[in-house]
Protein backbone atom coordinates (compact mmCIF):
# COMPACT_ATOMS: atom_id res chain seq x y z
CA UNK A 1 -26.66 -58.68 -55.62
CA UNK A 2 -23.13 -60.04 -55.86
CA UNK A 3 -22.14 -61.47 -59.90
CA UNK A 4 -20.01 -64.68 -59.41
CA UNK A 5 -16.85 -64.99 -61.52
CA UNK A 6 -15.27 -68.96 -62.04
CA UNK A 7 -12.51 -69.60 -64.34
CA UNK A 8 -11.65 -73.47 -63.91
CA UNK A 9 -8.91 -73.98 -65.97
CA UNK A 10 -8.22 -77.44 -64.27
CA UNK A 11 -6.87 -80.37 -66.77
CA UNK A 12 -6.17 -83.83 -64.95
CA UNK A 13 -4.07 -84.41 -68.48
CA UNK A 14 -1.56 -82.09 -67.49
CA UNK A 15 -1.67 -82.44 -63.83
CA UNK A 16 -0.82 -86.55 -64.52
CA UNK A 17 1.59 -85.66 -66.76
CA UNK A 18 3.58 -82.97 -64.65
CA UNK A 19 3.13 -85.58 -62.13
CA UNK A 20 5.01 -88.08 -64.11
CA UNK A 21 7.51 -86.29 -65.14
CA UNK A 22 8.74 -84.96 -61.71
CA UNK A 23 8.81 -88.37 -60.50
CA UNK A 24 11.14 -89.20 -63.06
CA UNK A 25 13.68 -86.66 -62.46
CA UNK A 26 13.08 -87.56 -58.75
CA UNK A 27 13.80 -91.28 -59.52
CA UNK A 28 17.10 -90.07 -61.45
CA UNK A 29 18.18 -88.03 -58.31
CA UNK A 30 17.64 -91.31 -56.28
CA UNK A 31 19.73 -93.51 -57.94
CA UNK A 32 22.56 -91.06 -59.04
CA UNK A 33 24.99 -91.23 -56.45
CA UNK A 34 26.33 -88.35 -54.54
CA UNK A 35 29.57 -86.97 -56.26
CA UNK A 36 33.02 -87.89 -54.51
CA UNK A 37 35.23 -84.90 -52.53
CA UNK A 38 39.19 -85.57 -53.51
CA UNK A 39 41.63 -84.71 -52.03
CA UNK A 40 44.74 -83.23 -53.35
CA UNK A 41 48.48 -84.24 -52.28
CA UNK A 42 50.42 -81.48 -50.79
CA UNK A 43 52.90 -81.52 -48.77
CA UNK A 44 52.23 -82.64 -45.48
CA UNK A 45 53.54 -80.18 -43.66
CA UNK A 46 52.01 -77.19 -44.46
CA UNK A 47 49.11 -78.51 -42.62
CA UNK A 48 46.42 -77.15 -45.16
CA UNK A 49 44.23 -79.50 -46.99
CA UNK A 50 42.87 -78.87 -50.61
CA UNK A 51 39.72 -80.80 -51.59
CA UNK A 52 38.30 -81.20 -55.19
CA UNK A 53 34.14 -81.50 -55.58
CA UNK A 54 34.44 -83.66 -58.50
CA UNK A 55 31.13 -82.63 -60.28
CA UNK A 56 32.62 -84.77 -63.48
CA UNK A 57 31.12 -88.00 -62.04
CA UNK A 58 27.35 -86.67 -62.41
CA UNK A 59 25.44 -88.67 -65.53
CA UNK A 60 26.33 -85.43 -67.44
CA UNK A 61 29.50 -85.16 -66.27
CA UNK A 62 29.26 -81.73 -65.14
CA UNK A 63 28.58 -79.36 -62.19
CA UNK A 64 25.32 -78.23 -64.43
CA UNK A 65 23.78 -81.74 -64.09
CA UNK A 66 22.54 -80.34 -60.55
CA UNK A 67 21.46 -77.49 -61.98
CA UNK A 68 19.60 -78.48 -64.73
CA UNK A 69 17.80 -80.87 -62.69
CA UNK A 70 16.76 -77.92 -60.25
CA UNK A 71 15.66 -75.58 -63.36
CA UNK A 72 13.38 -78.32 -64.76
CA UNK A 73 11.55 -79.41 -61.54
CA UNK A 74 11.06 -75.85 -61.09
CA UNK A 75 9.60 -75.09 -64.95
CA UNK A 76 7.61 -77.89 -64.36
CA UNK A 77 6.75 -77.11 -61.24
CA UNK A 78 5.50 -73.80 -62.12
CA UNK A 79 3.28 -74.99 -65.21
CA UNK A 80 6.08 -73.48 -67.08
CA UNK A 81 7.27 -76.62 -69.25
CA UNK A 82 4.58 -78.25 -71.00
CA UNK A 83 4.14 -82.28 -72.60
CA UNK A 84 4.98 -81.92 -76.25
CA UNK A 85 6.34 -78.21 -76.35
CA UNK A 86 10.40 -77.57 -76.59
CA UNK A 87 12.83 -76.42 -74.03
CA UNK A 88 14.83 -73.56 -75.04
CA UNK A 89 18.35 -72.67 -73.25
CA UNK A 90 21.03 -70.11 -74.19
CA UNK A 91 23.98 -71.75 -72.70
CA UNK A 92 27.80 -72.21 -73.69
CA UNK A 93 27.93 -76.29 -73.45
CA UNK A 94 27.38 -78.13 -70.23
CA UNK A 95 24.02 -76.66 -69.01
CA UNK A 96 22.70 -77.43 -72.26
CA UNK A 97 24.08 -81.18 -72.47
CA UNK A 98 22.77 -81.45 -68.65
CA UNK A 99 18.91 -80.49 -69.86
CA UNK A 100 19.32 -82.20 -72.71
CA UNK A 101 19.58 -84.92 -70.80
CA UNK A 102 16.56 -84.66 -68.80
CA UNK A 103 14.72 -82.73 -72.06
CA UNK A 104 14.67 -86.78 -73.11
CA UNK A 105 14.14 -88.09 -69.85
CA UNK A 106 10.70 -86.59 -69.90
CA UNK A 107 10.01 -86.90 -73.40
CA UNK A 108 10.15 -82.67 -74.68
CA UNK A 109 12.35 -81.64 -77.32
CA UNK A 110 15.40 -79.16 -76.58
CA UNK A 111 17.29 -76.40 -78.43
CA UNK A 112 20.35 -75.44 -77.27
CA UNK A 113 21.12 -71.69 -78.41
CA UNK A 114 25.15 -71.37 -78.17
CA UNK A 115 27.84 -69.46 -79.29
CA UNK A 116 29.48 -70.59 -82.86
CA UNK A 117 32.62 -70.87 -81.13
CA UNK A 118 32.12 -73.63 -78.22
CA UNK A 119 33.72 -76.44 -78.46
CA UNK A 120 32.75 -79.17 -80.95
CA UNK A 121 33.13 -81.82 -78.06
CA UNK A 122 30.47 -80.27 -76.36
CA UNK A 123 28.01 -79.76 -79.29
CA UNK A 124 28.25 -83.63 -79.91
CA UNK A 125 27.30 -84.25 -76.52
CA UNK A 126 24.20 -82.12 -76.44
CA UNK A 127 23.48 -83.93 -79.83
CA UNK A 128 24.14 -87.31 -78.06
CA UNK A 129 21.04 -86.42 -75.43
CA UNK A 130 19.08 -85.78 -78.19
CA UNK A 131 18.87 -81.89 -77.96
CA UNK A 132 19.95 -79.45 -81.16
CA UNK A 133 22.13 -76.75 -81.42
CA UNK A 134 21.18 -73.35 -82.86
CA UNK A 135 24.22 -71.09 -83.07
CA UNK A 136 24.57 -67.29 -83.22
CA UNK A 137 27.74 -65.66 -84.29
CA UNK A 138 27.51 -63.33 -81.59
CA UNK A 139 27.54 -64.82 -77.54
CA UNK A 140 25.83 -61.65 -76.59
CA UNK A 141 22.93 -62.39 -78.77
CA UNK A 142 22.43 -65.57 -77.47
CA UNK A 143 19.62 -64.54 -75.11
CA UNK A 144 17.25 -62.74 -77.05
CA UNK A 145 17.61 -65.58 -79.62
CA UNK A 146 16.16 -68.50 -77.47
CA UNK A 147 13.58 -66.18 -76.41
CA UNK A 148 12.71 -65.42 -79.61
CA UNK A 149 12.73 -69.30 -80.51
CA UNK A 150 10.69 -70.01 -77.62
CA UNK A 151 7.96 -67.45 -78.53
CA UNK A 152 7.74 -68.91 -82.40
CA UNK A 153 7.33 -72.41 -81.18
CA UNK A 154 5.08 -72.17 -78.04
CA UNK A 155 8.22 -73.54 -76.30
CA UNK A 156 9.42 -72.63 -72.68
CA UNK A 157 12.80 -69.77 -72.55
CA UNK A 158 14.91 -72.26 -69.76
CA UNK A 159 16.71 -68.65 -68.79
CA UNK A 160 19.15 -70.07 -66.46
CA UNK A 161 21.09 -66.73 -66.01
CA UNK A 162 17.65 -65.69 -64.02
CA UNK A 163 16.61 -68.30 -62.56
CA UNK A 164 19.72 -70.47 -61.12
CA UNK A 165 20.05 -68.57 -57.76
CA UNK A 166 16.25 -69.43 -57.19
CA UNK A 167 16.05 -72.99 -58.50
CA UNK A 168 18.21 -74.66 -56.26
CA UNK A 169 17.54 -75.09 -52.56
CA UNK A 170 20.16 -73.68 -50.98
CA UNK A 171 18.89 -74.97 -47.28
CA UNK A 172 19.64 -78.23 -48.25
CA UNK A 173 18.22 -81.30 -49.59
CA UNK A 174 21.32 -82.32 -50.86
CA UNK A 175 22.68 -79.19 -52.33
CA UNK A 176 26.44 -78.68 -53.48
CA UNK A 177 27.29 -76.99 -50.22
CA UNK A 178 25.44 -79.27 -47.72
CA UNK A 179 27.60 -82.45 -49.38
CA UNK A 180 30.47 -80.99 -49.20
CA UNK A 181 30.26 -80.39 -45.42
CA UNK A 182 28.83 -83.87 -45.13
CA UNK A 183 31.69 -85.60 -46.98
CA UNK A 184 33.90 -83.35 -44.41
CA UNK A 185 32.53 -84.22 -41.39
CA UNK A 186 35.49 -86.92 -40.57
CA UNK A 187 38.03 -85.01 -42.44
CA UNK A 188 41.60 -83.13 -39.99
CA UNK A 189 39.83 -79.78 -40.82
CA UNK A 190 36.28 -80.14 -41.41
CA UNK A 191 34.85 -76.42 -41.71
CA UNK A 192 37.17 -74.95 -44.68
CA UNK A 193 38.73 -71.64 -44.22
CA UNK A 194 37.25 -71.24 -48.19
CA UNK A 195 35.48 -72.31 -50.97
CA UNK A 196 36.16 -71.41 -54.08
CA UNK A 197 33.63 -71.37 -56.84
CA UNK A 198 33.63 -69.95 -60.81
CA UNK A 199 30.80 -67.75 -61.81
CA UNK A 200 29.11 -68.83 -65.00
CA UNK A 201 24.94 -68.10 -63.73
CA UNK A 202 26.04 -67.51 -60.62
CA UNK A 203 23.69 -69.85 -59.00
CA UNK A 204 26.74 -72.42 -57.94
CA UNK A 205 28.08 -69.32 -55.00
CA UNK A 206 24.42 -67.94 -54.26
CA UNK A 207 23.80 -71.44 -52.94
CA UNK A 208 26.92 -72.27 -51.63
CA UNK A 209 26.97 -68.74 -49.98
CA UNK A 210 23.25 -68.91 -48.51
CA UNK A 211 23.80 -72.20 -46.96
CA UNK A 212 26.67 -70.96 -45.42
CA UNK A 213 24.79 -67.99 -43.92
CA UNK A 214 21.53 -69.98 -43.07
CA UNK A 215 23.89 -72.74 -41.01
CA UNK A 216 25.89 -70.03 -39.19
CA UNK A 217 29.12 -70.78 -40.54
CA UNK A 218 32.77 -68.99 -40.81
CA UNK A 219 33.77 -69.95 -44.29
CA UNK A 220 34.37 -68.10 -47.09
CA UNK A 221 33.07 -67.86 -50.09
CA UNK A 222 35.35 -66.80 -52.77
CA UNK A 223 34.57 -66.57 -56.75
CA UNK A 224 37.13 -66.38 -59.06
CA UNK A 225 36.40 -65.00 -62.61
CA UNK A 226 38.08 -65.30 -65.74
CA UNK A 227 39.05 -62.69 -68.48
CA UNK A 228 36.42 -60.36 -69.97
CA UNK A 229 33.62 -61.14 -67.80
CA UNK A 230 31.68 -58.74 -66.03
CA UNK A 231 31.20 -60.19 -62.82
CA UNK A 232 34.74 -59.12 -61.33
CA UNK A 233 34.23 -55.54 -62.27
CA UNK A 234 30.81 -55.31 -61.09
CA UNK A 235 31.44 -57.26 -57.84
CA UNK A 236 34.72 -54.95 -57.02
CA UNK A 237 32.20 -51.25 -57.68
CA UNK A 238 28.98 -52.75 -57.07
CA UNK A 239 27.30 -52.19 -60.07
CA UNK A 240 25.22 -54.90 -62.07
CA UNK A 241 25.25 -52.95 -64.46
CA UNK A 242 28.88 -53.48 -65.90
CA UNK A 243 29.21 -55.47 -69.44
CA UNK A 244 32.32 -56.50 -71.15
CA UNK A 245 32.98 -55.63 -74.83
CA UNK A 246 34.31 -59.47 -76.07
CA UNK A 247 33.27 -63.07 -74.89
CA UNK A 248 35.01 -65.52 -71.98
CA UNK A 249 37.66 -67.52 -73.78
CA UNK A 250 37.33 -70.05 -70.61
CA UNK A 251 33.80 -72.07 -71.49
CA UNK A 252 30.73 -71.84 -69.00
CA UNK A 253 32.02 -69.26 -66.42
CA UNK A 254 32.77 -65.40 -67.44
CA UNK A 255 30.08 -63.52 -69.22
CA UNK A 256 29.43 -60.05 -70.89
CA UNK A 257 26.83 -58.59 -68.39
CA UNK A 258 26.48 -59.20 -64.38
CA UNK A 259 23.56 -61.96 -64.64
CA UNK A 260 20.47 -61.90 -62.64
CA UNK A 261 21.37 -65.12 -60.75
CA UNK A 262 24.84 -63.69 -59.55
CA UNK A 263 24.32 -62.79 -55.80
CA UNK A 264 27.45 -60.06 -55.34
CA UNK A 265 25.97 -59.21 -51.88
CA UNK A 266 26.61 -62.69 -50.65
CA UNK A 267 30.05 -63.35 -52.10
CA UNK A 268 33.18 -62.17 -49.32
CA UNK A 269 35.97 -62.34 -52.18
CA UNK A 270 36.64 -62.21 -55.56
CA UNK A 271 39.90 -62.97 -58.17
CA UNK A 272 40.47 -62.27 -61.37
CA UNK A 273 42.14 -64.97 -62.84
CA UNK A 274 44.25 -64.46 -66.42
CA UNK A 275 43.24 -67.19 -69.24
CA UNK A 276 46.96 -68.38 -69.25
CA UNK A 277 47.14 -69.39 -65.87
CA UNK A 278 43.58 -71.26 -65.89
CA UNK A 279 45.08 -73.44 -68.63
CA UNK A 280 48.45 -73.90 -67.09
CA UNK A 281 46.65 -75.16 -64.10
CA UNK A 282 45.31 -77.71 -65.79
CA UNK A 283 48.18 -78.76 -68.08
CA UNK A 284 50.02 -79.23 -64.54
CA UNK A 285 47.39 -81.15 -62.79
CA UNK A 286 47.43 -84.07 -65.41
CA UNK A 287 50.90 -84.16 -64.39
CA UNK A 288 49.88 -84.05 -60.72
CA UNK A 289 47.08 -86.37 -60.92
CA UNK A 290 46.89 -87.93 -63.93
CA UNK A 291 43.47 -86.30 -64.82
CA UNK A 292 42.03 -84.05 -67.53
CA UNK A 293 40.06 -81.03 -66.43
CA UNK A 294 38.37 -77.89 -67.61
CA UNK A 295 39.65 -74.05 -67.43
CA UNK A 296 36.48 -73.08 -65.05
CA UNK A 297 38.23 -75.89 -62.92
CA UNK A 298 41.95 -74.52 -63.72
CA UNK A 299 40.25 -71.01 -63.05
CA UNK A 300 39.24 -71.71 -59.92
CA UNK A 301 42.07 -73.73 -58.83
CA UNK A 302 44.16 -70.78 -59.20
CA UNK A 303 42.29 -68.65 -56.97
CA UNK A 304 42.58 -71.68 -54.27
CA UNK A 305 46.24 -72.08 -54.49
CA UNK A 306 46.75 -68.28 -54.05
CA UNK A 307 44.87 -68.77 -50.96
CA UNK A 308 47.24 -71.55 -49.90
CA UNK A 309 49.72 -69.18 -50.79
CA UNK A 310 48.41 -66.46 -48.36
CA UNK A 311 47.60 -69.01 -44.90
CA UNK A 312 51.25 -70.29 -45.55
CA UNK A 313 52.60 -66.76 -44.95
CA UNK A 314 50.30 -65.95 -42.39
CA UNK A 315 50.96 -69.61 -40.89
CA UNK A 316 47.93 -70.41 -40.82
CA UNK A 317 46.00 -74.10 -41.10
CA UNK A 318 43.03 -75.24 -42.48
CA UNK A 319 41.27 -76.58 -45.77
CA UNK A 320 39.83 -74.82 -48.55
CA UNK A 321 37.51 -76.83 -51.54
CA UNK A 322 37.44 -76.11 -54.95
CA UNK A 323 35.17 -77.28 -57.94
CA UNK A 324 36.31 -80.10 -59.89
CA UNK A 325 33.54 -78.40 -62.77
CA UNK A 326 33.62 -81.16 -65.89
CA UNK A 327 36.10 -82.96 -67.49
CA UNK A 328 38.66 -82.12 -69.95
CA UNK A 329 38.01 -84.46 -73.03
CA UNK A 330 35.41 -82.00 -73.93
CA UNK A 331 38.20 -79.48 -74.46
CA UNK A 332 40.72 -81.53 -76.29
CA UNK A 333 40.36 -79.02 -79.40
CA UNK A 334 41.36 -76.15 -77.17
CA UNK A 335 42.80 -76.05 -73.67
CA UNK A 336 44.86 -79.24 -74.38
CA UNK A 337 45.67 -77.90 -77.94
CA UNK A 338 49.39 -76.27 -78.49
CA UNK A 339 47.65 -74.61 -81.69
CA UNK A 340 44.66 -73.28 -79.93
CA UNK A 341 46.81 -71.93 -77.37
CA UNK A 342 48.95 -69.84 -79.97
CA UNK A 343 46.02 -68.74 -81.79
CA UNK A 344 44.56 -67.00 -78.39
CA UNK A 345 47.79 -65.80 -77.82
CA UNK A 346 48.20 -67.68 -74.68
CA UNK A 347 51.71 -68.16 -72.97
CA UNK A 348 51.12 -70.72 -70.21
CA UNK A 349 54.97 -70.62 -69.47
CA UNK A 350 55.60 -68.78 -67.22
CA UNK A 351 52.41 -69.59 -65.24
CA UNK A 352 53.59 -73.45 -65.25
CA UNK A 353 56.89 -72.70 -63.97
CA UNK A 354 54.96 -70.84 -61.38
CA UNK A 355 52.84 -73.36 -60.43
CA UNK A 356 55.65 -76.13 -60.32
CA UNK A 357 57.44 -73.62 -57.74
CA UNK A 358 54.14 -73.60 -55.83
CA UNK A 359 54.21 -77.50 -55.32
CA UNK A 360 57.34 -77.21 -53.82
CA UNK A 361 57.29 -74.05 -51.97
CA UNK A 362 54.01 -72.73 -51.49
CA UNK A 363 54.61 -69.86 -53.49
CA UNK A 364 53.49 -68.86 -56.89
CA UNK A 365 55.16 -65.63 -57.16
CA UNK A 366 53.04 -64.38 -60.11
């Protein structure tokens, strides 16, 4: 004779309110439109186009507003985030104003565990969605503090260093990489030669680099990395293992340890970018374009002009797309800050004469 075993841990309660609350987020995704792909002026005749994906116009005003969004239809997806328990994220700024955001869309509270030292911009603006900030001296420590706040409160651990790579559809449904190619479709040179990404999770290139892959394409994926992160070193030996001894100075890309989300194996090329000449790429775009950017932006930027740099000598053609990450208000108090600057012991100088050299020759010589 057989014993039968039920457990029925069924509760319409939750199921209608996980029900709500996806639609929600899915009613946010349908009236956000898609973010614009700008193109940058160079000089005609080099017949190479540069393209900025300017993440800066999502509700958040960052790149991380698509994550975020993927990271909470997935918690709540997998019974993970529940109606009146918190949210818990370590993050460095703009993940954290990004679930924030939807934290209050779908009526949980959020705690943002961050590093003492991000900007003050950006801790008003997770403030401004509602969330609160909880910061450690240390940005190392930063993980096992939000898990140990999410254990003391009943609360869910976000952990978007895991789970960014696997969030995010990266066969579509209106993913990073399948708008770009979209919003290419009619341009000169509509399959890049590269695109250029900054590694913060590391989910941004996994999905860029998997829908390249899974749509059988010839461009490149290329990540370039700031100072003191781990993800260059670990990339160039292949070992996740790698950590760095001090923090990124460049906010939301560059960390101490190879995260789970970064997918080395699927990246073809990697830079390491110095501090100095993140910032000076951003000082000189305002003067290019009139517009205020981020160092993960100036980071990557750099990586995509020494690119340019390398078809021009080979005389090659083509177009290569970089991340226009968030905006540069939220950095005001640093990047855009002479004193900041001195106190880092940054010298942008040279890199700015550099780049000015670039606009007009193609070369950057540094």
């Amino acid at each position: 004779m057989s014993a039968e075993i039920d457990l029925n841990r069924y509760d319409g309660g939750r199921r209608r309110w996980v029900a709500e609350a996806v639609a929600k987020i899915k009613a946010e995704t349908n009236r956000s439109a898609d973010t614009h792909l700008v193109a940058l002026p160079l000089p005609p005749a080099w017949g190479i186009d540069l393209y900025l994906k300017d993440e800066s116009t999502h509700p958040t005003g960052s790149l991380k507003h698509r994550l975020a969004r993927s990271l909470f239809l997935y918690g709540l997806c997998n019974g993970w985030i529940q109606q009146g328990r918190p949210v818990i994220e370590a993050s460095s700024g703009s993940t954290a104003v990004s679930e924030a955001y939807f934290a209050r869309m779908i009526g949980v509270p959020f705690i943002a565990v961050i590093a003492a030292g991000t900007s003050r911009n950006k801790i008003e603006l997770i403030e401004r969605e509602g969330g609160q900030c909880h910061l450690v001296d240390r940005p190392d420590l930063v993980y096992q503090v939000a898990q140990d706040l999410a254990r003391e409160t009943g609360g869910h651990y976000m952990d978007q260093f895991t789970y960014a790579e696997r969030a995010t559809d990266w066969r579509g449904n209106n993913n990073i990489a399948e708008s770009i190619f979209q919003q290419l479709a009619l341009e000169p040179h509509p399959d890049p030669e590269w695109i250029v990404a900054t590694a913060g999770t590391g989910g941004t290139s996994a999905t860029i680099a998997r829908y390249l892959a899974y749509t059988g394409r010839s461009t490149g994926v290329c990540v370039a990395d700031p100072e003191n992160s781990a993800f260059f070193p670990g990339w160039r030996d292949g070992d996740d293992s790698v950590t760095t001894d001090i923090g990124s100075r460049i906010e939301g890309i560059g960390r101490q340890r190879v995260e789970p989300s970064f997918m080395r194996t699927a990246i073809d090329r990697m830079m390491s970018v110095p501090d100095a000449a993140a910032v000076a790429v951003v000082r000189h775009l305002e003067t290019v374009t009139g517009r205020k950017v981020g160092a993960s932006t100036g980071t990557g930027l750099w990586a995509a002009y020494r690119i340019i740099e390398q078809m021009l000598a080979e005389g090659r053609h083509g177009s290569v797309v970089a991340l226009l990450c968030d905006p540069g208000d939220r950095y005001l108090d640093k990047y855009y800050s002479d004193e900041w600057l001195a106190e880092a012991g940054l010298d942008i100088e040279p890199y700015l004469a550099s780049l000015h050299r670039f606009w007009r020759t193609g070369e950057l010589s540094l």
